[in-house]
Protein backbone atom coordinates (compact mmCIF):
# COMPACT_ATOMS: atom_id res chain seq x y z
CA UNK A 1 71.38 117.23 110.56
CA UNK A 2 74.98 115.59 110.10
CA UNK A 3 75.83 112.18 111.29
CA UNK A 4 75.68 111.92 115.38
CA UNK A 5 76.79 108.58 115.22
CA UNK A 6 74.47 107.63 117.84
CA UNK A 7 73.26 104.78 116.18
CA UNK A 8 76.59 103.74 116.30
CA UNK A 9 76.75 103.18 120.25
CA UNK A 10 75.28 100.06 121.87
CA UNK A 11 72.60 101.46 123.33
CA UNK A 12 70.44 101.93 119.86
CA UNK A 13 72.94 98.97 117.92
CA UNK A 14 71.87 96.48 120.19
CA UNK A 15 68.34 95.28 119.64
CA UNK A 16 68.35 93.99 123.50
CA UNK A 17 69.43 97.41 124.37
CA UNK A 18 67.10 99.27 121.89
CA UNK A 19 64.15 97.08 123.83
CA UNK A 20 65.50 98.14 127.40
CA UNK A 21 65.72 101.72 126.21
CA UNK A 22 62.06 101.65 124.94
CA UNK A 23 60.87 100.38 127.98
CA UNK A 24 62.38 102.63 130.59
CA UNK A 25 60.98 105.48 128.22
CA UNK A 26 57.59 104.09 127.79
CA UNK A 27 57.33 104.12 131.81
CA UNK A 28 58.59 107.46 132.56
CA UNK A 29 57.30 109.02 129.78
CA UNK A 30 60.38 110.09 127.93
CA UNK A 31 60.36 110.01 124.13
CA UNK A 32 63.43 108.26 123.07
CA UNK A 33 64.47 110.30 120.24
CA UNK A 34 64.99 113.44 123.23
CA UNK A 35 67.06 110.84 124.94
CA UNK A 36 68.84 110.66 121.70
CA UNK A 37 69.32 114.02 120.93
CA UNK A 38 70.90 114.89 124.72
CA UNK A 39 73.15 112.12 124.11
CA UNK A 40 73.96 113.88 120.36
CA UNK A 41 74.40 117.16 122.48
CA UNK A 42 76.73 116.38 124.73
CA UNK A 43 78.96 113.91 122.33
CA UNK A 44 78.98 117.56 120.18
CA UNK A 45 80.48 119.30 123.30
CA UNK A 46 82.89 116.52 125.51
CA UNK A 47 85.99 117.82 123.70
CA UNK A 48 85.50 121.63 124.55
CA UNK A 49 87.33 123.09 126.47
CA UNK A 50 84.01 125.30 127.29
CA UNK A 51 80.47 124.08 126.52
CA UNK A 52 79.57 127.60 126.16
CA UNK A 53 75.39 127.05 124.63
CA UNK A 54 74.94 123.35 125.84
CA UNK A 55 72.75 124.64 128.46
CA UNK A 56 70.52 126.15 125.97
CA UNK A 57 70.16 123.50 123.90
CA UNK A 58 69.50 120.86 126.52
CA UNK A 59 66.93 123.37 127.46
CA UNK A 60 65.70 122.94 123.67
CA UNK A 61 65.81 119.53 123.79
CA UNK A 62 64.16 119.00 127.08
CA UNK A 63 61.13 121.32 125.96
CA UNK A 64 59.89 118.65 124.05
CA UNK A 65 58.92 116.04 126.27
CA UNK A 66 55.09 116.54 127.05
């Protein structure tokens, strides 16, 4: 997969953050790494001027949390 730069953004930077994050996951029962990848998703599609397939692969995404 190429670079997302979602370690980049303060959410997963930050070790507070990264804490926070884990916690709000851990209670609704969210595995961070989906979290991740919708936040990789729609980074890849902001600048369209049509997010023709985002649907799809949030779909994708969201199919993995159990």
């Amino acid at each position: 997969m190429p670079h997302d730069f979602t370690d980049e953004l303060p959410l997963w930077s930050e070790p507070d953050a990264q804490g926070v994050l884990a916690n709000i996951c851990t209670k609704h029962g969210v595995d961070p790494d989906v979290l991740r990848d919708l936040v990789r998703i729609e980074r890849e599609y902001q600048h369209m001027g049509r997010a023709h397939g985002i649907y799809e692969e949030f779909d994708e995404a969201l199919s993995r949390i159990a």
